[in-house]
Protein backbone atom coordinates (compact mmCIF):
# COMPACT_ATOMS: atom_id res chain seq x y z
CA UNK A 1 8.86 21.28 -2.34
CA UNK A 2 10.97 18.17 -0.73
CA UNK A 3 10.76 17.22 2.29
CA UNK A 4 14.22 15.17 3.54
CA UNK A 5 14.55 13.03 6.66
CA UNK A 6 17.06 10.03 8.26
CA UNK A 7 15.02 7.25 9.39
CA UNK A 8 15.55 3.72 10.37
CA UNK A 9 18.68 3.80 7.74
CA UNK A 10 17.14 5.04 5.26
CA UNK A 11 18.06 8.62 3.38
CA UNK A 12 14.44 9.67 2.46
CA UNK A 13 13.57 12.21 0.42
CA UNK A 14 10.18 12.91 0.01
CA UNK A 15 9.14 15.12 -3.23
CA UNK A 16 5.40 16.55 -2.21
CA UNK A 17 3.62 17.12 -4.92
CA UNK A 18 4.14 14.34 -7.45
CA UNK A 19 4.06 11.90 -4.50
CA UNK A 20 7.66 10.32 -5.68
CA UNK A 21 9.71 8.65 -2.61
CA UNK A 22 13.27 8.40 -2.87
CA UNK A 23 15.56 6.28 -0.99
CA UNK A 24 19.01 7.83 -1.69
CA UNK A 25 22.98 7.77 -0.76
CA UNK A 26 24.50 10.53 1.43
CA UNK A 27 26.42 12.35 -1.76
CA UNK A 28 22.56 12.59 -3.47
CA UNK A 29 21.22 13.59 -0.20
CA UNK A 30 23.12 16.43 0.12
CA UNK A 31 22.78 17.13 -3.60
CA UNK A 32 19.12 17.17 -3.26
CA UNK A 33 19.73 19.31 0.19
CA UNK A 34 21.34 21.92 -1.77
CA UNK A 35 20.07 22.04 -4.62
CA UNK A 36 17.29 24.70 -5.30
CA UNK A 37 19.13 27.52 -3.30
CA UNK A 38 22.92 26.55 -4.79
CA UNK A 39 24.40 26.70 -8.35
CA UNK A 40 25.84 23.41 -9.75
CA UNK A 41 29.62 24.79 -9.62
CA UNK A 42 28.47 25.49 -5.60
CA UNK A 43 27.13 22.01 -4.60
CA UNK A 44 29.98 20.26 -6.56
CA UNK A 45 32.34 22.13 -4.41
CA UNK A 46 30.75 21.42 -1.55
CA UNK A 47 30.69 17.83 -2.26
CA UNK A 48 34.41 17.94 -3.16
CA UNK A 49 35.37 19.16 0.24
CA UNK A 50 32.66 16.82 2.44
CA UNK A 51 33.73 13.47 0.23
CA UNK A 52 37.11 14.31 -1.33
CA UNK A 53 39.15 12.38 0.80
CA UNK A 54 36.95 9.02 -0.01
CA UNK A 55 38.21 6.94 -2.43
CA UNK A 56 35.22 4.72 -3.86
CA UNK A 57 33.52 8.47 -4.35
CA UNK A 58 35.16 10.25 -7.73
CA UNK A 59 34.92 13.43 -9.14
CA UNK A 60 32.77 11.72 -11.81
CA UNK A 61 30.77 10.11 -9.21
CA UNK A 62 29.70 13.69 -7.73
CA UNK A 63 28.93 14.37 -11.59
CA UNK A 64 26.73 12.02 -12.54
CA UNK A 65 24.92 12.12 -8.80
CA UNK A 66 24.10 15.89 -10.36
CA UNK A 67 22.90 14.84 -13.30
CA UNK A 68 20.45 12.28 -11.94
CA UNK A 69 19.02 15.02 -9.69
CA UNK A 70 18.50 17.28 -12.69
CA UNK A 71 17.13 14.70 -14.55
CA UNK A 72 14.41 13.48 -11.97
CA UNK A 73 13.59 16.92 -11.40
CA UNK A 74 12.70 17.29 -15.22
CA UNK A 75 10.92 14.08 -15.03
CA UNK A 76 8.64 15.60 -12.70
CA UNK A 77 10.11 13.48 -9.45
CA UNK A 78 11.59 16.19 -7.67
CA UNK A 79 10.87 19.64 -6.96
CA UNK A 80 7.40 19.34 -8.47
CA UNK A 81 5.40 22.95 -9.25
CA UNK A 82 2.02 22.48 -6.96
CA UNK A 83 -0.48 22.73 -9.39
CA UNK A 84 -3.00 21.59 -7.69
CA UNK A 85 -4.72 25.34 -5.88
CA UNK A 86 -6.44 25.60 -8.81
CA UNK A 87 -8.58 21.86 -8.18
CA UNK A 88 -9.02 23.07 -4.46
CA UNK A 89 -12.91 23.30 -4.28
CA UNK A 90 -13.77 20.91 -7.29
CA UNK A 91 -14.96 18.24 -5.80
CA UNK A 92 -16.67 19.61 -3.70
CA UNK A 93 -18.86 21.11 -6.21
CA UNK A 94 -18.65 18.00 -8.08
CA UNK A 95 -20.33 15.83 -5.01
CA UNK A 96 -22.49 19.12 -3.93
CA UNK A 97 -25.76 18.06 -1.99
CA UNK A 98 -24.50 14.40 -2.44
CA UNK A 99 -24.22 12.63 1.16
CA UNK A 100 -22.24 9.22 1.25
CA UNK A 101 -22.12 8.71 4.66
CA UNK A 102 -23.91 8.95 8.43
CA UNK A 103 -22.69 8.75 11.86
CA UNK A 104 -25.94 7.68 13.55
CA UNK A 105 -25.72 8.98 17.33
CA UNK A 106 -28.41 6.10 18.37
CA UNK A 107 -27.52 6.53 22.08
CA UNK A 108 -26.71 9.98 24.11
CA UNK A 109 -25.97 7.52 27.21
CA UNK A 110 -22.89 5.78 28.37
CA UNK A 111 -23.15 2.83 30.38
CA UNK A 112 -19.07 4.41 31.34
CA UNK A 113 -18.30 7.45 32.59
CA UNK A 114 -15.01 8.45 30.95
CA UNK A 115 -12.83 11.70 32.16
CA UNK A 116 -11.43 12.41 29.07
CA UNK A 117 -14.79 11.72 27.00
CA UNK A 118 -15.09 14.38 24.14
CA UNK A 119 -18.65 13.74 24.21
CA UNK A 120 -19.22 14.43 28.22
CA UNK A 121 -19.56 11.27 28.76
CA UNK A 122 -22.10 10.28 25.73
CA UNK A 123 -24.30 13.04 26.47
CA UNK A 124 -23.22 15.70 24.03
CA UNK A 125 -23.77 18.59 26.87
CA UNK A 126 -27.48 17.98 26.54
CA UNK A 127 -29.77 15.56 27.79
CA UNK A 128 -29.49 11.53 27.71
CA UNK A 129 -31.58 10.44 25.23
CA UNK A 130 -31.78 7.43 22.67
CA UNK A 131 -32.74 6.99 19.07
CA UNK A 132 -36.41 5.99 17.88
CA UNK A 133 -37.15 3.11 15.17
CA UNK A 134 -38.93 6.08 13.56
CA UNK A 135 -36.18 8.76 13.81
CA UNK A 136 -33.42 6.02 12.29
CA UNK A 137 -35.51 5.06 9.48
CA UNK A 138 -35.95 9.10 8.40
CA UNK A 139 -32.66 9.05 8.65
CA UNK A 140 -31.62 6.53 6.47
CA UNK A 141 -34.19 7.54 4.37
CA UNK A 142 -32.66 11.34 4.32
CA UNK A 143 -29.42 9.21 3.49
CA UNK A 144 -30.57 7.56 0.30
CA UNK A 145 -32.58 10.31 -0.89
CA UNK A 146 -29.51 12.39 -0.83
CA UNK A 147 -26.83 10.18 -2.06
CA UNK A 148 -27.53 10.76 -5.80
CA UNK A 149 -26.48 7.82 -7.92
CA UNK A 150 -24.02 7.14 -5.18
CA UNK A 151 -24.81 3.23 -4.65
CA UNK A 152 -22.17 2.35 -1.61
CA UNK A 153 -23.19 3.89 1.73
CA UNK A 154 -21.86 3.71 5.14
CA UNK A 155 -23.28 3.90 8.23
CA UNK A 156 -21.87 4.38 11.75
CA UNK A 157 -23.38 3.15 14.87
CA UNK A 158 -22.24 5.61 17.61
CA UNK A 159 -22.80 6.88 21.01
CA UNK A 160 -22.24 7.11 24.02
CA UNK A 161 -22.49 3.47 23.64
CA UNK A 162 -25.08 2.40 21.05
CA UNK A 163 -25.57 -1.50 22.59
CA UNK A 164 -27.13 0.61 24.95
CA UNK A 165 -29.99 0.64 21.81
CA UNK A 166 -29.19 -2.73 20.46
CA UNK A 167 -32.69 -3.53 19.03
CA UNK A 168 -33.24 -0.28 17.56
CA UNK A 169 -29.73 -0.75 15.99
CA UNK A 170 -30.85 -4.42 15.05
CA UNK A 171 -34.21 -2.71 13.53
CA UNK A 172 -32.56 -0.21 11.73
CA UNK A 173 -29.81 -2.54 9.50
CA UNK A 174 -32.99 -4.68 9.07
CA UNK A 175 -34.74 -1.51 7.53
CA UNK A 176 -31.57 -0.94 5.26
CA UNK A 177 -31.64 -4.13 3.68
CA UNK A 178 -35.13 -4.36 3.13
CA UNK A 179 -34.75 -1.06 0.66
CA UNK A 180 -30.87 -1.90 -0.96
CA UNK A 181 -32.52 -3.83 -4.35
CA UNK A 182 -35.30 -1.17 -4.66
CA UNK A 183 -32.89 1.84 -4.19
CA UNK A 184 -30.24 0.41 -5.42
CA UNK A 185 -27.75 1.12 -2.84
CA UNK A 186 -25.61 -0.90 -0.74
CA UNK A 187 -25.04 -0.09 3.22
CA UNK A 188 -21.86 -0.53 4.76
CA UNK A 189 -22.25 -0.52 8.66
CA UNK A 190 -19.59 0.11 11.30
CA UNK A 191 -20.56 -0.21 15.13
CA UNK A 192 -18.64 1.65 17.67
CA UNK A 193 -18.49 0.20 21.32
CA UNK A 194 -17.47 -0.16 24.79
CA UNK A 195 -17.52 -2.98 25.08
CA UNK A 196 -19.32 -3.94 28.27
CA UNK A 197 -22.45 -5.37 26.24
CA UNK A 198 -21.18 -7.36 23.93
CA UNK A 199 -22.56 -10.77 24.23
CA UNK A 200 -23.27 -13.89 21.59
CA UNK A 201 -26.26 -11.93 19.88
CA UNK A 202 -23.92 -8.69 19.60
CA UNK A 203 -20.96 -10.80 17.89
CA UNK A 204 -23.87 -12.65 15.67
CA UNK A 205 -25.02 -9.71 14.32
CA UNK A 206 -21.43 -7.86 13.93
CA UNK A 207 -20.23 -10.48 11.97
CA UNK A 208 -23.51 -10.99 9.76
CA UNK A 209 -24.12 -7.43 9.20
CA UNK A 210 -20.78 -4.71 10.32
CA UNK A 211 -17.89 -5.05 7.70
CA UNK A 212 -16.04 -2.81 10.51
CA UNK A 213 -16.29 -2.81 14.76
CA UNK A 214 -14.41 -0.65 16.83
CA UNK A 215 -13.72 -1.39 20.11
CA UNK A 216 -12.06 1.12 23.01
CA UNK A 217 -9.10 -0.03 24.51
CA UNK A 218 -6.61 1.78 25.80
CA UNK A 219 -3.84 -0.56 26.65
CA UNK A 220 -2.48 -1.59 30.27
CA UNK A 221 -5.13 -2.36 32.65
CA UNK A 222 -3.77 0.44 34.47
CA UNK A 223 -3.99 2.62 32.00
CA UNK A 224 -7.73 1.87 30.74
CA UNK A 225 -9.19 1.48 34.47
CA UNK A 226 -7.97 4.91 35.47
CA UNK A 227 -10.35 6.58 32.71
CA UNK A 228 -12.58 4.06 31.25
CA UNK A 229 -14.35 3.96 34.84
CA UNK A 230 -18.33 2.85 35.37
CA UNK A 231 -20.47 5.46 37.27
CA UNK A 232 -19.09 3.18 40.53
CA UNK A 233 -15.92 4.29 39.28
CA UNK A 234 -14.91 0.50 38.59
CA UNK A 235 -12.54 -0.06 35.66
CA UNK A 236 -13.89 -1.89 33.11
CA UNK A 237 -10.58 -3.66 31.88
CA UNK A 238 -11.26 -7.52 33.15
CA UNK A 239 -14.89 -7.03 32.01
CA UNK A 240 -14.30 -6.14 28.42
CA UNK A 241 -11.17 -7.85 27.61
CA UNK A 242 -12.40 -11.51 27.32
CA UNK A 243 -15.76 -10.21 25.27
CA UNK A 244 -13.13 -8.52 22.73
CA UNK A 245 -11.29 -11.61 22.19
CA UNK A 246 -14.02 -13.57 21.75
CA UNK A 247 -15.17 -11.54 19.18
CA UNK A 248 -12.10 -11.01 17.31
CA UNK A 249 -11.95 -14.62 17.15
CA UNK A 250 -15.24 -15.16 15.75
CA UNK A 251 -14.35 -12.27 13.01
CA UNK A 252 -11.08 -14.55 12.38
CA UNK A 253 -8.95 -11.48 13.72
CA UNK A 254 -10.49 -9.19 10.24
CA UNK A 255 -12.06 -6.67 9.91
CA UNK A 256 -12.24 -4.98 13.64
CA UNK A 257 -9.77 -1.76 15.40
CA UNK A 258 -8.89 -1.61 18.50
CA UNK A 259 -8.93 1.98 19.22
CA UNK A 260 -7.13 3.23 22.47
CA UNK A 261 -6.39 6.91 23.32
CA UNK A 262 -3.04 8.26 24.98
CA UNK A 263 -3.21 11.23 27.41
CA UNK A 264 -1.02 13.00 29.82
CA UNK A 265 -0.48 9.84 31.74
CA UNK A 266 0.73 7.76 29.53
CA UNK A 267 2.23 9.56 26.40
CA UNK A 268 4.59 5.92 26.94
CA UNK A 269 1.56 4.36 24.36
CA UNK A 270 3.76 1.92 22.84
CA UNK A 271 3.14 -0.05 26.07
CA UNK A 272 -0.16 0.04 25.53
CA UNK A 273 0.06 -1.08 22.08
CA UNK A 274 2.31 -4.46 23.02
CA UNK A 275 -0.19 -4.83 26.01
CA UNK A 276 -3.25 -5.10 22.94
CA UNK A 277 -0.59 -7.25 20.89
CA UNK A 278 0.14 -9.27 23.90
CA UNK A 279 -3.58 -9.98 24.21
CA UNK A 280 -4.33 -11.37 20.79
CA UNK A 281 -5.32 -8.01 18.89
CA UNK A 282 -3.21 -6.66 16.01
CA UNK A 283 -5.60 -4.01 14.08
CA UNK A 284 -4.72 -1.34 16.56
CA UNK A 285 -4.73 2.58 16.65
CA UNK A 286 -3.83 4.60 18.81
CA UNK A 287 -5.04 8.00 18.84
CA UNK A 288 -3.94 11.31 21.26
CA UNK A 289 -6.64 12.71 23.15
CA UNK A 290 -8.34 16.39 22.11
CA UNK A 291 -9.45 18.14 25.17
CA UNK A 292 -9.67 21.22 26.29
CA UNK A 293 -7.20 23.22 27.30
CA UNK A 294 -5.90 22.43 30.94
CA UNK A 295 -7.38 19.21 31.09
CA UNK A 296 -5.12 17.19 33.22
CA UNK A 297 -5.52 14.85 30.01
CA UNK A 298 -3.79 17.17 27.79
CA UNK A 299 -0.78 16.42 26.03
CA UNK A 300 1.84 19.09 27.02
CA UNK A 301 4.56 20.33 25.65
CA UNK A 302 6.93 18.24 27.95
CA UNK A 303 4.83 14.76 26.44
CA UNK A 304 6.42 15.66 23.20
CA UNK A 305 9.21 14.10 22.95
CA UNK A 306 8.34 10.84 24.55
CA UNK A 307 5.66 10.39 21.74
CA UNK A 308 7.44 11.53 19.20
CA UNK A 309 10.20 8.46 20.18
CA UNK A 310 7.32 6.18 20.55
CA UNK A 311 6.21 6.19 17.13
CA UNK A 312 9.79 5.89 15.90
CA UNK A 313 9.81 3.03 18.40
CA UNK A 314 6.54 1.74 17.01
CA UNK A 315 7.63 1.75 13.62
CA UNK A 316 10.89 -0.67 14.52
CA UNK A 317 8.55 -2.83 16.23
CA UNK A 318 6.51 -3.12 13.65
CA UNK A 319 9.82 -4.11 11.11
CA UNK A 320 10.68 -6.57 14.15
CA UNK A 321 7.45 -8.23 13.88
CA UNK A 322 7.50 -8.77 9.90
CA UNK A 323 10.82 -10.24 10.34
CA UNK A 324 9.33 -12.78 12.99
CA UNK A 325 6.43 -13.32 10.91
CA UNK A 326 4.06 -11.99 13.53
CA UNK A 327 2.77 -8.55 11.43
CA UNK A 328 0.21 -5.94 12.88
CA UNK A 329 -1.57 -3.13 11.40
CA UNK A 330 -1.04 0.33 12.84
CA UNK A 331 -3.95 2.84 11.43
CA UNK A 332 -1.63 5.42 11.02
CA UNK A 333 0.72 3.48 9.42
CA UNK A 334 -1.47 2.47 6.57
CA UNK A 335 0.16 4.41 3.25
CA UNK A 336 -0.03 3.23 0.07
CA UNK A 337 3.35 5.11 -1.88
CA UNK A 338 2.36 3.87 -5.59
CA UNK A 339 -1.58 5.36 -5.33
CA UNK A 340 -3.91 6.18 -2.95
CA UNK A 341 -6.27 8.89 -2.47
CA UNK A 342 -7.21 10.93 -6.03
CA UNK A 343 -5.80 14.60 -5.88
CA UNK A 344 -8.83 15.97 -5.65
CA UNK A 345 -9.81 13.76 -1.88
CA UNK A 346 -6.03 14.77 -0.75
CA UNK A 347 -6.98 18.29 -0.91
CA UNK A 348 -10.43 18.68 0.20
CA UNK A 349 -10.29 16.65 3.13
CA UNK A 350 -12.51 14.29 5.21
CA UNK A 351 -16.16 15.53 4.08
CA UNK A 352 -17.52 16.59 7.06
CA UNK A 353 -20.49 18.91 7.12
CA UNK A 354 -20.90 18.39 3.15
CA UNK A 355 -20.58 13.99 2.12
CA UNK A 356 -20.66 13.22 6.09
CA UNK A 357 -22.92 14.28 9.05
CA UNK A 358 -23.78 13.33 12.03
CA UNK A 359 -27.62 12.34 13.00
CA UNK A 360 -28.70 12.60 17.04
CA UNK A 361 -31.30 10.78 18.43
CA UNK A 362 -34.13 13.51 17.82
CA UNK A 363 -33.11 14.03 14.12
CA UNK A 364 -30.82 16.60 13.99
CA UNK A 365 -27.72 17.05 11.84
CA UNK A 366 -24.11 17.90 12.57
CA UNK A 367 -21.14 18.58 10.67
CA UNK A 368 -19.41 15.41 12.28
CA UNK A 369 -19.90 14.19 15.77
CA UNK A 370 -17.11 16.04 17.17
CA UNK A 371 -19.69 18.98 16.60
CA UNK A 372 -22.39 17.79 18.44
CA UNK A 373 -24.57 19.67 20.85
CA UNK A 374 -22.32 22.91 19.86
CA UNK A 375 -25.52 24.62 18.52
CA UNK A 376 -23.39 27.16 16.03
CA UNK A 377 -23.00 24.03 14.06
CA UNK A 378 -26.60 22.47 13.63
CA UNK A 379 -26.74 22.15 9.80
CA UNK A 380 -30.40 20.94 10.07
CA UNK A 381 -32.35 17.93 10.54
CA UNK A 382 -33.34 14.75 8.50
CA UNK A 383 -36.50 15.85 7.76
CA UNK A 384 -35.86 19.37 6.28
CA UNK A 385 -32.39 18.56 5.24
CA UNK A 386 -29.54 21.22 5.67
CA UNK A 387 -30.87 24.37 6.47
CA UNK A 388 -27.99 26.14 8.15
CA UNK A 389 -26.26 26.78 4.39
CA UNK A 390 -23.81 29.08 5.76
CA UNK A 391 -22.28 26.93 8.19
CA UNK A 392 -22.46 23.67 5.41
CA UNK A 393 -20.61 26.42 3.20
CA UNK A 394 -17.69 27.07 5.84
CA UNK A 395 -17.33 23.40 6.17
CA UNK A 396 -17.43 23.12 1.75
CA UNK A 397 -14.92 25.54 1.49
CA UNK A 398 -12.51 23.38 4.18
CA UNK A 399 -9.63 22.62 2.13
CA UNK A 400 -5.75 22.23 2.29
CA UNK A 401 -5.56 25.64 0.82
CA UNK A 402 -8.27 27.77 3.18
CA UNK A 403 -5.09 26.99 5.81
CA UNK A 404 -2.30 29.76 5.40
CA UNK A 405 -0.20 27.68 7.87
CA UNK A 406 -0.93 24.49 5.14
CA UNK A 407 1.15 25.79 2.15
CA UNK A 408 4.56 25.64 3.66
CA UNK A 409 3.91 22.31 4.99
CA UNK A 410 5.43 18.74 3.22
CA UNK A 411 2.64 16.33 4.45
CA UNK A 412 -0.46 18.77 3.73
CA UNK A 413 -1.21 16.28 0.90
CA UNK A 414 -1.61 13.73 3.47
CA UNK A 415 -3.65 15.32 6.38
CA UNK A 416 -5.88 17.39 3.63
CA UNK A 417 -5.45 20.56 5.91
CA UNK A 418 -6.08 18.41 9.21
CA UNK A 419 -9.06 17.49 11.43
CA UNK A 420 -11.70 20.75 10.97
CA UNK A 421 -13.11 19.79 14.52
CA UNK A 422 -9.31 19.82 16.01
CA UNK A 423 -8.68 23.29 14.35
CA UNK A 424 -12.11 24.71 15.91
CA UNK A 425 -11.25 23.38 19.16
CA UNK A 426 -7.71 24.50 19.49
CA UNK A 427 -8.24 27.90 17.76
CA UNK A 428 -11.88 28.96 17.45
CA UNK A 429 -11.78 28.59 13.56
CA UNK A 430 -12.67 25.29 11.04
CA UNK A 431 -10.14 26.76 9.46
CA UNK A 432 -7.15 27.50 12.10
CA UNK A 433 -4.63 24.97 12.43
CA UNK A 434 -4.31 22.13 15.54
CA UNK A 435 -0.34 22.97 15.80
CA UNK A 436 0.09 20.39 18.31
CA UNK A 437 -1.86 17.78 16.32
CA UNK A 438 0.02 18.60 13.29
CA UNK A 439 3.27 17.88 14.84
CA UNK A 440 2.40 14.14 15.88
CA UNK A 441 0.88 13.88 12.37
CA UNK A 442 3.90 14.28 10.57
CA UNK A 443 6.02 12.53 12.41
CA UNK A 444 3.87 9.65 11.99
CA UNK A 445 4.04 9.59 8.53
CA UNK A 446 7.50 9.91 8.51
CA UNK A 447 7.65 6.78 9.86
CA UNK A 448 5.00 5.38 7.69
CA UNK A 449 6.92 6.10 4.99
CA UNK A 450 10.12 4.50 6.08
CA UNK A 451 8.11 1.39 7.40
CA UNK A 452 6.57 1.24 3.34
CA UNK A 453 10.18 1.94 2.23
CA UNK A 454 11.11 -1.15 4.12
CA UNK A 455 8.42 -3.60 3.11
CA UNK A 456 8.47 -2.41 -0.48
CA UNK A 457 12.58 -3.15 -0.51
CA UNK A 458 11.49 -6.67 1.23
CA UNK A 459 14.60 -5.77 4.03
């Protein structure tokens, strides 16, 4: 399969399952167009009549254009077999019982009170609650006794807002690196937050101890105040703003995201994204809300369009601000076209339920924490381990191939068969398909792939 798109210049022509990105001519673009359904007496004839009347394009030319088609096709470059259905599974079994990674839910309370907040507003549908000393420590112990001779872990402080538990959080990565030399593991930790909290202690200890923080921001002040609200329904924009500088200044503008959301209001996000770069910030994502359906947040059909020209849009501003010397780092953007992910990761997907899980404050596991409080999904808890096998099984046997829609698709080996919590939510099924949320995904790697194209050419 090829997949074949115009892009900021560029003829691209994508061949999906070796991987190999081609930057062509119009005459082998039209070739390559043609040629698995066309004979070679066919295409040439085409070509005669589309380019016969240019003169720097021969006979011969349209000739030897054929011939270098055929022979990166028998090189393996284009119109690669998938051979890969076979593999779908593997390493899965390979890494079976093996956990690699937590999301540590060490606050069910928000110190916001979001609309659009997947996790009603950091309760989870259930009751506000925080994490124990105690109930961390099992589960970091449940982490290392089920990593195998995995030795690099990671670790997610989450919420609601987990500064809203800073000294248990302080406690627990205390705890962690009192145990690394004996168990011979190292902890990678990542703290999620609000922002509203973060003081001179907070930054100390991010910058000591979290090789990642994320921090919520979703643009214009507008923007953020009209859903990132307090429970006085005050935005939260001037309050937050200044502490995120700060600290992206003391973390010498490394190693940090600033993670907004786009919804019905302002499907415009590439505002919002020169707003964050206006401010100082360039490790930015931007992510589209899930909700449920009829949300006033949702993305409708009508949105579309507008932010499907945005990330075209995005991607020229990002060539605009190589040129001037000024780069930023999209996190969709980031795509590596000479390696990346093995086979065997491209096709089984993120991990959830299986490598990753998701801990709440009385012990209790989740496939991811998109799933939590959604009872159906309760794997088990830290002290008995996965007990729900059935539903860890479902999740095991997520792969790019358990999704009929998948196989047709050119960038399945880049979404692994898509976001399992998405699917569920859109379509009752793990295994359905987000449609909606596929869309926006390839489009933005077609532009990641031109903006590569463009920095690998050094244009």
């Amino acid at each position: 399969m090829i997949h074949q798109y115009k892009l900021g210049g560029y003829n691209v022509v994508l061949d999906v399952c070796s991987g190999a990105v081609h930057v062509v001519d119009e005459v082998a673009y039209d070739i390559i167009g043609l040629f698995e359904e066309h004979t070679q007496e066919e295409i040439l004839a085409a070509m005669k009549e589309k380019y016969g009347n240019r003169e720097d394009i021969t006979e011969a030319d349209l000739k030897e254009c054929y011939a270098q088609v055929v022979a990166l096709k028998e090189a393996g470059k284009l119109f690669a077999p998938d051979t890969f259905e076979p593999m779908a599974g593997q390493l899965r079994e390979k890494t079976a019982g093996v956990v690699k990674a937590l999301c540590l839910h060490v606050a069910h309370t928000c110190n916001l009170n979001c609309s659009y907040c997947f996790a009603s507003q950091g309760k989870y549908h259930g009751e506000r609650a925080v994490m124990s000393f105690e109930v961390g420590k099992r589960a970091l112990d449940f982490l290392v006794e089920n990593s195998g001779s995995r030795r690099n872990l990671e670790v997610d402080f989450f919420g609601g807002e987990p500064l809203m538990n800073f000294q248990v959080v302080k406690d627990l990565v205390a705890y962690a690196r009192s145990i690394e030399k004996e168990k011979h593991k190292n902890f990678r930790f990542t703290l999620t937050t609000n922002g509203l909290q973060i003081d001179d202690d907070v930054i100390d200890f991010a910058n000591r101890e979290c090789s990642n923080v994320v921090l919520s921001l979703d643009g214009r002040k507008e923007i953020h105040d009209r859903f990132r609200v307090d429970y006085a329904g005050n935005g939260s924009w001037d309050r937050i703003v200044p502490k995120f500088q700060k600290l992206v200044e003391a973390r010498e503008g490394k190693n940090y995201y600033m993670r907004g959301t786009f919804t019905h209001a302002n499907p415009d996000f590439l505002k919002d994204i020169q707003q964050m770069l206006d401010l100082g910030f360039t490790e930015l994502s931007m992510e589209p809300v899930v909700c449920a359906p009829g949300d006033p947040s949702e993305l409708t059909e009508e949105d579309l369009p507008i932010v499907m020209e945005q990330y075209e849009k995005l991607a020229e501003l990002m060539l605009e601000r190589d040129k001037a010397g000024e780069p930023f780092t999209f996190y969709h953007y980031m795509i590596d076209l000479t390696g990346g992910p093995c086979i065997y990761k491209r096709i089984s997907g993120c991990g959830s339920g299986t490598e990753y899980m998701a801990v709440t404050p009385w012990g209790d596991l989740y496939p991811c924490h998109q799933f939590v409080g959604d009872e159906k999904f309760l794997l088990g808890n830290i002290w008995d381990g996965v007990t729900n096998t059935a539903i860890q099984s479902e999740f095991a046997a997520c792969n790019v191939y358990a999704h009929p829609e998948c196989r047709d698709c050119w960038a399945r080996l880049y979404c692994s068969g898509g976001c399992a919590a998405n699917a569920y939510h859109s379509t009752g099924s793990v295994t359905g398909v987000y449609e909606y949320g596929c869309k926006l995904f390839r489009k933005r790697m077609e532009c990641a792939i031109m903006v590569a194209i463009h920095r690998a050419l050094g244009e």
